[in-house]
C-alpha atoms as a PDB file:
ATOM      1  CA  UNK A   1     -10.110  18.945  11.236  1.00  0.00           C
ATOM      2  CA  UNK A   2      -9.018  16.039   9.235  1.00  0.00           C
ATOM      3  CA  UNK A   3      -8.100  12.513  10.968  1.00  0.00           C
ATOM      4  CA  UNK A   4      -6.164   9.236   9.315  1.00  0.00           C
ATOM      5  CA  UNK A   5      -8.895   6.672   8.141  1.00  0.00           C
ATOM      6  CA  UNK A   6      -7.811   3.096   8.560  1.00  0.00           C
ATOM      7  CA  UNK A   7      -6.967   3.090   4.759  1.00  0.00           C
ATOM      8  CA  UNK A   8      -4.398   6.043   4.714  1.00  0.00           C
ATOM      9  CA  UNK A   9      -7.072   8.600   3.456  1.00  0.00           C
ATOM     10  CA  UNK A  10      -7.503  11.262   5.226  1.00  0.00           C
ATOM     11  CA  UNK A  11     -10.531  12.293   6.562  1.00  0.00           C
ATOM     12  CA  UNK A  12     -12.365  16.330   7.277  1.00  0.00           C
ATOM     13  CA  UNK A  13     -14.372  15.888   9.674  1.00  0.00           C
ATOM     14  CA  UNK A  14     -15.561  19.734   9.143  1.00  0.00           C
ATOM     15  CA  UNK A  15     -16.730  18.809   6.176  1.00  0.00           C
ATOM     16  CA  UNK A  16     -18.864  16.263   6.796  1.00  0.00           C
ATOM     17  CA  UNK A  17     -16.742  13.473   6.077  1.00  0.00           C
ATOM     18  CA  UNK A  18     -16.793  10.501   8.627  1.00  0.00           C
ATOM     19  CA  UNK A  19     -15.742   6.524   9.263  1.00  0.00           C
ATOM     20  CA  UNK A  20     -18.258   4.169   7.789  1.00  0.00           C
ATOM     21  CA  UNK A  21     -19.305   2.673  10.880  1.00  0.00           C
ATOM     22  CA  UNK A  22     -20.081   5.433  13.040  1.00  0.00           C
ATOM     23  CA  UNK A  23     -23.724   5.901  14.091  1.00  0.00           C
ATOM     24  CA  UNK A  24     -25.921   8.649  12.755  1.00  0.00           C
ATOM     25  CA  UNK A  25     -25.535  10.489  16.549  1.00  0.00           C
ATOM     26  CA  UNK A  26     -21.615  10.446  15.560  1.00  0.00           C
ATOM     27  CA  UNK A  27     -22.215  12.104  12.335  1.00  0.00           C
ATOM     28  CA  UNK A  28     -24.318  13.906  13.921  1.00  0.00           C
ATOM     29  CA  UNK A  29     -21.481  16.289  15.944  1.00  0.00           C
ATOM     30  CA  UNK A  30     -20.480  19.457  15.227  1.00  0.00           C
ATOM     31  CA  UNK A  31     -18.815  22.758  16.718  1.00  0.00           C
ATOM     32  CA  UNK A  32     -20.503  25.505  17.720  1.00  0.00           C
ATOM     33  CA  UNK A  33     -18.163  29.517  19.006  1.00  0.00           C
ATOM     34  CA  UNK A  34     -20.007  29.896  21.978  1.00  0.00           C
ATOM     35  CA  UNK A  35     -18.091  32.854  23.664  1.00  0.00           C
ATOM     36  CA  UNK A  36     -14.538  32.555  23.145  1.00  0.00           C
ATOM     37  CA  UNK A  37     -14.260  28.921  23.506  1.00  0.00           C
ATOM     38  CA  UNK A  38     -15.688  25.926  21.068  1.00  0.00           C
ATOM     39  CA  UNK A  39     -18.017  23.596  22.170  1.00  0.00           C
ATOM     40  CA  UNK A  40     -18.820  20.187  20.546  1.00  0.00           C
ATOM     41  CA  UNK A  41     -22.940  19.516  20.206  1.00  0.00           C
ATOM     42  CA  UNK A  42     -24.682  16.648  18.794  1.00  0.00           C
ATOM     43  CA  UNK A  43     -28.253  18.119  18.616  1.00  0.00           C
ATOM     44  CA  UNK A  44     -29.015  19.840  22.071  1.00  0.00           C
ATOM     45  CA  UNK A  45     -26.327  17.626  23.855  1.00  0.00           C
ATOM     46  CA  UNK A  46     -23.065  18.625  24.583  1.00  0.00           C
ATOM     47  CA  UNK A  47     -20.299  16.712  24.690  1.00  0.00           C
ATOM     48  CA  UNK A  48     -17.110  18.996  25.647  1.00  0.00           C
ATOM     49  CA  UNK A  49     -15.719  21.643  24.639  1.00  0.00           C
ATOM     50  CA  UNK A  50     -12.259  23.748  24.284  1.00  0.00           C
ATOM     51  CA  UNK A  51     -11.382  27.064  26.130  1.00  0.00           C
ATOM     52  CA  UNK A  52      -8.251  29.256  25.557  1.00  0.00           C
ATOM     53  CA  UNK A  53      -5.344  29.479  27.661  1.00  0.00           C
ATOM     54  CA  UNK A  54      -4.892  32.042  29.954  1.00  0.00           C
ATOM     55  CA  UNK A  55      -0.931  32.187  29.991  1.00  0.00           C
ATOM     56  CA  UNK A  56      -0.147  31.345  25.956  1.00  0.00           C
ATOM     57  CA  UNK A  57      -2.184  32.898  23.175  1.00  0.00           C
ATOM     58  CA  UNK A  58      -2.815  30.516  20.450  1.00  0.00           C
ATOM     59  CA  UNK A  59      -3.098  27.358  22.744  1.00  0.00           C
ATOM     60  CA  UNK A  60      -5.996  25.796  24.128  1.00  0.00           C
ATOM     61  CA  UNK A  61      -6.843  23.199  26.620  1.00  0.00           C
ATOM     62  CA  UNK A  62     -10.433  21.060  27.542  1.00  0.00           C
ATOM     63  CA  UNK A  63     -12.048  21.173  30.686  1.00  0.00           C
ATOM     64  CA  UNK A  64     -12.116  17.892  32.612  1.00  0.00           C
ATOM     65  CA  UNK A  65     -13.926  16.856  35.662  1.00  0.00           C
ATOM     66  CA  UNK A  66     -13.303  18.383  38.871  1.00  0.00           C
ATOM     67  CA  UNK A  67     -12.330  21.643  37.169  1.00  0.00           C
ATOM     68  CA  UNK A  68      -8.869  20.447  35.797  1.00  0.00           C
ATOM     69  CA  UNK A  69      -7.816  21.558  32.679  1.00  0.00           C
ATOM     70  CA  UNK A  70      -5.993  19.268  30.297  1.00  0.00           C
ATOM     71  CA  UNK A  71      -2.502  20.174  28.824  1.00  0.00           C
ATOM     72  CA  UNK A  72      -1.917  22.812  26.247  1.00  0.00           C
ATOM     73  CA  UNK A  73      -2.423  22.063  22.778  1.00  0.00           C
ATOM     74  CA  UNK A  74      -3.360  23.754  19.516  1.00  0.00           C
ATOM     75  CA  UNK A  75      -6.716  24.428  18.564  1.00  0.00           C
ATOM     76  CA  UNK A  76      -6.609  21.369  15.954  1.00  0.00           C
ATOM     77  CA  UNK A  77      -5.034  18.819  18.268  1.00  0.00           C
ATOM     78  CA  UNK A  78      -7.494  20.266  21.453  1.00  0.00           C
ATOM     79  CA  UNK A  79     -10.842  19.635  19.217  1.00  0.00           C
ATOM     80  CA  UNK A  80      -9.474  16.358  18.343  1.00  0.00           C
ATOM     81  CA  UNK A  81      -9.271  14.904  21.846  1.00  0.00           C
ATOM     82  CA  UNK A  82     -12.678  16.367  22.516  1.00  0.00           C
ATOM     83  CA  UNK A  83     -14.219  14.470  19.668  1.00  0.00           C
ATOM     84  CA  UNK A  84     -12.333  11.672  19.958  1.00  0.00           C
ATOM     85  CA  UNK A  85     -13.705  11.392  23.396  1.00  0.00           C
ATOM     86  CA  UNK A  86     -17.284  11.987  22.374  1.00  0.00           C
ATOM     87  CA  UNK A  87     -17.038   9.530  19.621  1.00  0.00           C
ATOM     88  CA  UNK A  88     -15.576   6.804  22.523  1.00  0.00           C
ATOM     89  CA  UNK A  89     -18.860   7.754  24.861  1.00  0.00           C
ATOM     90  CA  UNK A  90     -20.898   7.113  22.398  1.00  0.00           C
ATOM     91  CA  UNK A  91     -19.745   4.204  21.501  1.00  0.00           C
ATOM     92  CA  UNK A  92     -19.506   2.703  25.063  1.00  0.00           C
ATOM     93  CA  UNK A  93     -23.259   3.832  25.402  1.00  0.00           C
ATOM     94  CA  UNK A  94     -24.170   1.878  22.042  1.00  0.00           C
ATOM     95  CA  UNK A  95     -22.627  -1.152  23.251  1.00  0.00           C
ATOM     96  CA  UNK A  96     -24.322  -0.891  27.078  1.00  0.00           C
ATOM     97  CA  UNK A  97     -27.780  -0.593  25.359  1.00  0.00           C
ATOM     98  CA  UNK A  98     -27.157  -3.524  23.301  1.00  0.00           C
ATOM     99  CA  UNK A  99     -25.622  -5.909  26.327  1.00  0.00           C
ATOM    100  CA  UNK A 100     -28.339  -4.500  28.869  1.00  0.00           C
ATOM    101  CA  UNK A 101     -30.920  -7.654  29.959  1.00  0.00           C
ATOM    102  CA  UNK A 102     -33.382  -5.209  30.706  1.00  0.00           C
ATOM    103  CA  UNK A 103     -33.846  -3.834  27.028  1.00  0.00           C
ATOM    104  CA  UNK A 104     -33.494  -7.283  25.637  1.00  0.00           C
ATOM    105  CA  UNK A 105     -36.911  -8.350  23.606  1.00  0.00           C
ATOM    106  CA  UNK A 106     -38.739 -11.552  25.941  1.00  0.00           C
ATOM    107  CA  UNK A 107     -38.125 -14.916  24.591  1.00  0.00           C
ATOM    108  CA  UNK A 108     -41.304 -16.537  23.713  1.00  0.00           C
ATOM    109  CA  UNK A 109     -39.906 -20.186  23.596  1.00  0.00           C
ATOM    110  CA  UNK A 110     -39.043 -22.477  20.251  1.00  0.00           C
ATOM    111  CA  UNK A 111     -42.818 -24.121  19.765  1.00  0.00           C
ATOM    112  CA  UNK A 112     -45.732 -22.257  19.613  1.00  0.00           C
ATOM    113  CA  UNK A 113     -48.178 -23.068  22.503  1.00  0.00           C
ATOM    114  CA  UNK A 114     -50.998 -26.086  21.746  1.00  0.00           C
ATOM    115  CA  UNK A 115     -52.671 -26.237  24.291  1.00  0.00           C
ATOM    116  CA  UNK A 116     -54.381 -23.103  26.722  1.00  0.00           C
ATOM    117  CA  UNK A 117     -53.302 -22.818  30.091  1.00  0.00           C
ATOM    118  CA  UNK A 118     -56.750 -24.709  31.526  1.00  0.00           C
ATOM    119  CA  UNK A 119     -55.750 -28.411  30.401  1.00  0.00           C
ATOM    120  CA  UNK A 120     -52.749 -28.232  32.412  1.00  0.00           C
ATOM    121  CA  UNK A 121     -54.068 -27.797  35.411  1.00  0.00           C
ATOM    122  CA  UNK A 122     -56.142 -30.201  37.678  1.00  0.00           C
ATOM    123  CA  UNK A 123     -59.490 -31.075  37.041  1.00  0.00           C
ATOM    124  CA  UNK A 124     -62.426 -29.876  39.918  1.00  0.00           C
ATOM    125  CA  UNK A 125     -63.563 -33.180  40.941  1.00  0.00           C
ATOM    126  CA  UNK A 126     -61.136 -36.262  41.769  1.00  0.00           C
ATOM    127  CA  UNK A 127     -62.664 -39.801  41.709  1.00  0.00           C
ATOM    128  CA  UNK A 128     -61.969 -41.883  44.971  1.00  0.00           C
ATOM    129  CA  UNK A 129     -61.543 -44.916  45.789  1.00  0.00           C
ATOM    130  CA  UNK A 130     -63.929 -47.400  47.888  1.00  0.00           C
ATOM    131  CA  UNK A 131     -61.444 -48.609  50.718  1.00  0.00           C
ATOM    132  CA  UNK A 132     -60.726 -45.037  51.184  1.00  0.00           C
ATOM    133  CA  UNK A 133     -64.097 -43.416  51.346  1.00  0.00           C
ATOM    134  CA  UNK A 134     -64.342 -44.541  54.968  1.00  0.00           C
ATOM    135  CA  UNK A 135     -61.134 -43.009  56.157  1.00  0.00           C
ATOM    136  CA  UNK A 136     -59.974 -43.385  59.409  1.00  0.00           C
ATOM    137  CA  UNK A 137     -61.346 -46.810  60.191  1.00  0.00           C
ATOM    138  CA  UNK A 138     -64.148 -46.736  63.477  1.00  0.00           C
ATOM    139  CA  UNK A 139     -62.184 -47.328  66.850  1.00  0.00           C
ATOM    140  CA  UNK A 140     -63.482 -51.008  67.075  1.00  0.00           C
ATOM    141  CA  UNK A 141     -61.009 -52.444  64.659  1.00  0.00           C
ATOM    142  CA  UNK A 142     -63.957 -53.837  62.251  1.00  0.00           C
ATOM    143  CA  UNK A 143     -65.919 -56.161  64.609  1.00  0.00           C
ATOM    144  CA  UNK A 144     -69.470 -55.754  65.227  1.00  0.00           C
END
């Protein structure tokens, strides 16, 4: 299966050859027979694959959720809207792990801490003062 690289060369993907960006789980796909259809695997996932027509020898279409089928194509153009599609999921899932908050490292601040956590807080015993040592004042206003 070759493809149009963004330069005019063209590209076999069944060779091995791929885009210079694409991540090492894009390189990683390939086709596997499995029955009479093809299916596309990267490792033990798999990503889609391509069954034959029932009605038109030659053609084939990909399976889509809810048990359509797509339209006919040849075997070429079928694999190449089954990879194409991998190539987009994996693409979207690179970018979701890279925007998630969740997977983001913890920021530790700009400065260094100085001091430990103890000197910040309040210390045991507070000094008073005189006047209010005696607080509330007796009931006879002062005079004795």
């Amino acid at each position: 299966m070759a493809f149009k690289n963004g330069g005019g060369r063209t590209l076999d993907i069944d060779r091995g050859e791929t885009r210079s960006h694409e991540s090492p789980l894009v390189r990683s796909l390939a086709w596997r027979k499995v029955g009479n259809s093809w299916q596309l695997f990267a490792g033990k996932r798999r990503f889609g694959k391509v069954v034959p027509d029932s009605k038109h020898p030659g053609m084939w279409r990909c399976p889509r959720s809810g048990g359509r089928l797509s339209d006919m194509a040849n075997l070429s153009w079928a694999r190449n809207a089954v990879m194409e599609a991998a190539i987009r999921e994996i693409e979207w899932e690179a970018l979701q792990a890279a925007t998630d908050p969740r997977k983001c490292p913890e920021k530790g601040g700009v400065f260094p801490p100085t001091s430990s956590r103890s000197d910040l807080t309040a210390p045991d015993h507070v000094e008073v003062a005189a006047e209010w040592r005696d607080w509330p004042p007796s009931d006879d206003g002062g005079a004795s």
